[in-house]
Structures are given as C-alpha cells and as structure tokens.
N, C-alpha and C. Protein backbone atom coordinates (compact mmCIF):
# COMPACT_ATOMS: atom_id res chain seq x y z
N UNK A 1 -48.75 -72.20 41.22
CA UNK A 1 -48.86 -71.48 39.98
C UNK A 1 -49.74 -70.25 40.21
N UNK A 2 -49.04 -68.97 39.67
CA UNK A 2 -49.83 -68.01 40.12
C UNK A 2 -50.76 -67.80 38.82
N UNK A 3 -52.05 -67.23 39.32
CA UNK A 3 -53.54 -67.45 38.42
C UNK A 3 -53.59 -65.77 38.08
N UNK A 4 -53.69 -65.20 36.89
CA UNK A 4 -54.15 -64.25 36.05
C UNK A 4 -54.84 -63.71 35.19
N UNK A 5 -55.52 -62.56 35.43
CA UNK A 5 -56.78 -62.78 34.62
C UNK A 5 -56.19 -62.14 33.40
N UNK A 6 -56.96 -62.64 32.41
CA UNK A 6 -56.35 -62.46 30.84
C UNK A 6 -56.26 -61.21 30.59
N UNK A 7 -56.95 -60.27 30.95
CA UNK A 7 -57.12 -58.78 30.41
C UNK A 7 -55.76 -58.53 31.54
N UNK A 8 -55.68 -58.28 32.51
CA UNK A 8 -54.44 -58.21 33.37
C UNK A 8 -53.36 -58.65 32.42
N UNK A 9 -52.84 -59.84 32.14
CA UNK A 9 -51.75 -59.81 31.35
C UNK A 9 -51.63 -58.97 29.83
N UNK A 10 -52.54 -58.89 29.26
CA UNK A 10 -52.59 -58.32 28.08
C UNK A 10 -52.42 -56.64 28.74
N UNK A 11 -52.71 -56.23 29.53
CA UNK A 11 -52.10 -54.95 29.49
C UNK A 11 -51.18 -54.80 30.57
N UNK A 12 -50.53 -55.43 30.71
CA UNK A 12 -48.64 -55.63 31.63
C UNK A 12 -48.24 -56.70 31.25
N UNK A 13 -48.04 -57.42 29.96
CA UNK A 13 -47.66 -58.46 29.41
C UNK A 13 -45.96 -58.86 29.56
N UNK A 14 -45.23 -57.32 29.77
CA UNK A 14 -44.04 -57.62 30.15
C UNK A 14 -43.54 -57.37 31.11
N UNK A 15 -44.58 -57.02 32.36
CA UNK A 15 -44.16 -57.26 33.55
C UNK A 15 -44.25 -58.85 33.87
N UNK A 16 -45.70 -59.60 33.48
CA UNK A 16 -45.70 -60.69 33.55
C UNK A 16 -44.52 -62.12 32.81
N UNK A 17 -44.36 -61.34 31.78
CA UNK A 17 -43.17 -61.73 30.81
C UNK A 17 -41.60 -62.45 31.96
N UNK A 18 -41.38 -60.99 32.81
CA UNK A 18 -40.15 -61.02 33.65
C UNK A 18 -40.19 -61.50 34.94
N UNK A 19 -41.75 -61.80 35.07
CA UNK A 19 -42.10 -63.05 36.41
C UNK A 19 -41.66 -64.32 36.28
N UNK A 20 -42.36 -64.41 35.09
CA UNK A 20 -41.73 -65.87 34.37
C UNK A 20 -40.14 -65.91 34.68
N UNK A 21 -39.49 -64.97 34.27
CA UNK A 21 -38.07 -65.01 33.91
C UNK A 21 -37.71 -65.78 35.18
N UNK A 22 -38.28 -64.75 36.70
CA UNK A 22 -37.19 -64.42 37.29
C UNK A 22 -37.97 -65.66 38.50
N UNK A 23 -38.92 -66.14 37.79
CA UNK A 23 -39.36 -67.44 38.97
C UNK A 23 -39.41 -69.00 38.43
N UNK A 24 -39.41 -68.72 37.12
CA UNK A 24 -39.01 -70.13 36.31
C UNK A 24 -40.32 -71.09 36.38
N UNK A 25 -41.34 -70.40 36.77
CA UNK A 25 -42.65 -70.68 36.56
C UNK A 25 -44.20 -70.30 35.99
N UNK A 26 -44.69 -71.38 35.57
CA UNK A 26 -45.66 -70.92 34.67
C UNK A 26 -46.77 -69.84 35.30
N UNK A 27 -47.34 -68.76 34.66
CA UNK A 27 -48.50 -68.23 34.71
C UNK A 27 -49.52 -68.99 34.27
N UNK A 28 -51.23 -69.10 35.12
CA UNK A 28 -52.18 -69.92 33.78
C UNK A 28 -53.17 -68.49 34.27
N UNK A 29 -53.62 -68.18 33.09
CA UNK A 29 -53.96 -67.16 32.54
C UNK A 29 -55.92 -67.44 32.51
N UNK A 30 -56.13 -66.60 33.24
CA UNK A 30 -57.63 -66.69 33.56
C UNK A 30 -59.04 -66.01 32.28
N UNK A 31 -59.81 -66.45 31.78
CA UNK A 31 -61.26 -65.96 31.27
C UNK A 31 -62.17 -65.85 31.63
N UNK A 32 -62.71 -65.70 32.35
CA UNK A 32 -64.06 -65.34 32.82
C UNK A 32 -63.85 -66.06 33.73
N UNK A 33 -63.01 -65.92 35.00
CA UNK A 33 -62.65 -66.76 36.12
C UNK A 33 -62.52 -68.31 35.97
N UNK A 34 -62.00 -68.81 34.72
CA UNK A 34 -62.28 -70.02 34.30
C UNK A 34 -60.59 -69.78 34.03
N UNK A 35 -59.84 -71.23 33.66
CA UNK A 35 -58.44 -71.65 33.64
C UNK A 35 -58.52 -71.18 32.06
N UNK A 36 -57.55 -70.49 31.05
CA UNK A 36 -57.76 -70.37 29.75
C UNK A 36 -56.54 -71.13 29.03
N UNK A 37 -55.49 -70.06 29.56
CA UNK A 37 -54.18 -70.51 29.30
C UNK A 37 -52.97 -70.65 30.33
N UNK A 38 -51.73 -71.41 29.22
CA UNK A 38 -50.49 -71.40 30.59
C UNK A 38 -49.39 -70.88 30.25
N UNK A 39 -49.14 -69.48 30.15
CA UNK A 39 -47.56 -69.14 30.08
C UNK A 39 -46.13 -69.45 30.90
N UNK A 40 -45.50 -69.71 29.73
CA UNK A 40 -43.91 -70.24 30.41
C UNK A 40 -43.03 -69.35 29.83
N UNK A 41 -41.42 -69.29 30.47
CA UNK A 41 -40.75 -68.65 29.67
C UNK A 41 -40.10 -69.78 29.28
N UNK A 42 -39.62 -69.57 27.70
CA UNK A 42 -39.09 -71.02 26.89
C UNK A 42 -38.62 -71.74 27.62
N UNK A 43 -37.32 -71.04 27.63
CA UNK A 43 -36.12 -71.78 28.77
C UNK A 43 -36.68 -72.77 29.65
N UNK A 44 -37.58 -72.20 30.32
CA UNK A 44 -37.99 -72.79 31.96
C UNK A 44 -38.83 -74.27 31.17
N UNK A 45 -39.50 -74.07 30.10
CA UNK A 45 -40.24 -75.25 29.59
C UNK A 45 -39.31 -76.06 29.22
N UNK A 46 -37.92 -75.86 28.29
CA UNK A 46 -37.48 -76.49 27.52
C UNK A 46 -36.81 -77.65 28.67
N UNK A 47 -36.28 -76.62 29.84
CA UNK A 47 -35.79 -77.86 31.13
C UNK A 47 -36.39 -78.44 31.66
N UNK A 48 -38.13 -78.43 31.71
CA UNK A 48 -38.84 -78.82 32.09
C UNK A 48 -38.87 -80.31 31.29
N UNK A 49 -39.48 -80.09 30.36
CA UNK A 49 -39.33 -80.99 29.18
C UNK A 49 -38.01 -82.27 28.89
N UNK A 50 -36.97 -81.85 29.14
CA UNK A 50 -35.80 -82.52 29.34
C UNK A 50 -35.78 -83.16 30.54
N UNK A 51 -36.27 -82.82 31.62
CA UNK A 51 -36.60 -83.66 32.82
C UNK A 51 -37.68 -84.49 32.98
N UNK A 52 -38.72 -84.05 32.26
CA UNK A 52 -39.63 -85.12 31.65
C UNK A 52 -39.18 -86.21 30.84
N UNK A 53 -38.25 -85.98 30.21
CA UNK A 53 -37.67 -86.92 28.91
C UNK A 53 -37.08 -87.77 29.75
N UNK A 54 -36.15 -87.48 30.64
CA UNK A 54 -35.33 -88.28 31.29
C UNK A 54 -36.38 -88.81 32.11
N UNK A 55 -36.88 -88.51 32.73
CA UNK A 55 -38.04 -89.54 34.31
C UNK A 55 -38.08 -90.49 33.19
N UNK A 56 -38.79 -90.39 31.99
CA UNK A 56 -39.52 -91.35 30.85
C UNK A 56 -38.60 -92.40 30.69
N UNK A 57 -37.45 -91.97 30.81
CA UNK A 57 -36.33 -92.91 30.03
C UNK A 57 -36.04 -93.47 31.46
N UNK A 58 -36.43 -93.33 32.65
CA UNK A 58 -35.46 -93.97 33.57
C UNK A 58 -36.90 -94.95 34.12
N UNK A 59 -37.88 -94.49 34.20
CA UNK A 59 -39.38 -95.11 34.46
C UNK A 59 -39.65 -95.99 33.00
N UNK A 60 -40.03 -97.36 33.87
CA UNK A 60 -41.46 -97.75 32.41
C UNK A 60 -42.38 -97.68 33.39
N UNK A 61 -43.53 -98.44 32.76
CA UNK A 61 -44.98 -98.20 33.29
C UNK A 61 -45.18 -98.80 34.53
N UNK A 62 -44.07 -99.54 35.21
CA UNK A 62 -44.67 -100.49 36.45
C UNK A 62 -43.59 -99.28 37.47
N UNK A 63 -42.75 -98.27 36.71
CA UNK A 63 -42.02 -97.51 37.69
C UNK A 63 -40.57 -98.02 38.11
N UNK A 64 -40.23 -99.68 37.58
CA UNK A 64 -38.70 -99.85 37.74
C UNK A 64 -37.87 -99.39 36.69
N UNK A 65 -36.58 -99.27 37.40
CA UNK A 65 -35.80 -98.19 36.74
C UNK A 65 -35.39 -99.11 35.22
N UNK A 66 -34.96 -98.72 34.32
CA UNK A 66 -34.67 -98.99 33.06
C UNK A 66 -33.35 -99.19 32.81
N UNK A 67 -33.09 -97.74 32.86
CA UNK A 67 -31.13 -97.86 32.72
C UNK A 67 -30.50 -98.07 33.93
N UNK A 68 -29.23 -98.54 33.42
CA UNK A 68 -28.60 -99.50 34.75
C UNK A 68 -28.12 -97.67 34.85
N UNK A 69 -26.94 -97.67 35.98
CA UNK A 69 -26.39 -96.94 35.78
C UNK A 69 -25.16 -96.05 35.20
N UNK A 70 -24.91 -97.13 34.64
CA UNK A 70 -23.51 -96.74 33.82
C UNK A 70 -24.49 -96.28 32.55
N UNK A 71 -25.35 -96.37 32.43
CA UNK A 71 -26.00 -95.62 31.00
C UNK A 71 -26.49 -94.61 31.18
N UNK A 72 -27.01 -94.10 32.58
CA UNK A 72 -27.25 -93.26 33.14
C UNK A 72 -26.35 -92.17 33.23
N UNK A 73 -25.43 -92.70 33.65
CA UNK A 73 -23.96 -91.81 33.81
C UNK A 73 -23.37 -91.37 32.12
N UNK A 74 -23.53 -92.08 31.43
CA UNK A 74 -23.33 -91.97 29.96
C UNK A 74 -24.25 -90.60 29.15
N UNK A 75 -25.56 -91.17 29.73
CA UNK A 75 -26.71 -90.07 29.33
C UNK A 75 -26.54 -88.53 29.99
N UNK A 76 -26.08 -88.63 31.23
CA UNK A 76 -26.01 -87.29 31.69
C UNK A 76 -24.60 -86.75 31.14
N UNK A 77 -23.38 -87.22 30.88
CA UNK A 77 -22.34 -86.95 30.67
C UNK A 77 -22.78 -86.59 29.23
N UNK A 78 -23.04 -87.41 28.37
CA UNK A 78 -23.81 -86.85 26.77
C UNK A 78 -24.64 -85.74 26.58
N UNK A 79 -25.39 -85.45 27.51
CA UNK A 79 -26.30 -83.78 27.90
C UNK A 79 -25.16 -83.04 27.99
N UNK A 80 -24.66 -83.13 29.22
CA UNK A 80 -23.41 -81.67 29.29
C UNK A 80 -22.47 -81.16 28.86
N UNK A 81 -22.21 -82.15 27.99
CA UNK A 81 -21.05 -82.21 26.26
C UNK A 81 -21.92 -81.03 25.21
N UNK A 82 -23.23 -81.71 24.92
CA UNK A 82 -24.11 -80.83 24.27
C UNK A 82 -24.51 -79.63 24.65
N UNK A 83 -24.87 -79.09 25.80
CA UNK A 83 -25.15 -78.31 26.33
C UNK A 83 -23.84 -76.99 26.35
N UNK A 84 -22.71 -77.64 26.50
CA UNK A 84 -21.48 -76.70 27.16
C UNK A 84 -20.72 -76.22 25.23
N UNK A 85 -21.07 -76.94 24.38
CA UNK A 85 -20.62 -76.19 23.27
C UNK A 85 -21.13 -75.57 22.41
N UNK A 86 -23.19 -75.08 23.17
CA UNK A 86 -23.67 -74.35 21.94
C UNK A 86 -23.80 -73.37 23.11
C-alpha cells in the first residue's frame, strides 16, 4: 500500500484519484507522519468486499469449509446472473 502525506493528496487529489483507478489499490493517507486515512476507488472496495463475503460464507471459525460444492457452484453461478444484467 502506497503511504501519502495528506497535504500531497489534497493538492493532486486527482492524480491520486487515477492511481487508485489504474492499480485497484488502496492509498492510506498520512498526518503528521502518522497512518490517518485509507482511500479506495469504489469499485476496487466493492470486489473487495464481495470476496470477503464469500471467504465468510465458505470459512466458519475453526476454517472448515461450509458449503459443499454444488452450493458453491450455485452461489457463483447466482453472482454472474446478477452481475451480467445490470
């Protein structure tokens, strides 16, 4: 994760903006050489997030898998239905 100091992004906010775009990774945004914040571009979070959802659903807490795989196969086939008509 590349580290930025806050005044730096606030005045090239959309150069930093199209880093995000074009690397699909977060900026964390520096204050007084201290961690402040973490910019993402939506997108890159929202798939992030959806891959989080799924580990969750395929992990419980001891780490064995949950869904067999025919539900698995169900779940991913149900994403790309959704995905391919909006």
């Amino acid at each position: 994760m590349i580290s930025i100091k806050y005044e730096d992004f606030a005045s090239n906010s959309e150069l930093f903006a199209k880093l995000c775009e074009m690397t699909s990774e977060p900026l964390k945004l520096t204050k007084e050489g201290c961690p402040d914040l973490i910019v993402m571009e939506a997108d890159s979070f929202s798939k992030r997030m959806k891959a989080l959802e799924l580990r969750e659903k395929l992990l419980d807490s001891s780490g064995d898998l949950r869904l067999s795989p025919e539900k698995l196969a169900g779940f991913i086939s149900g994403s790309t239905k959704k995905r391919s008509k909006s």
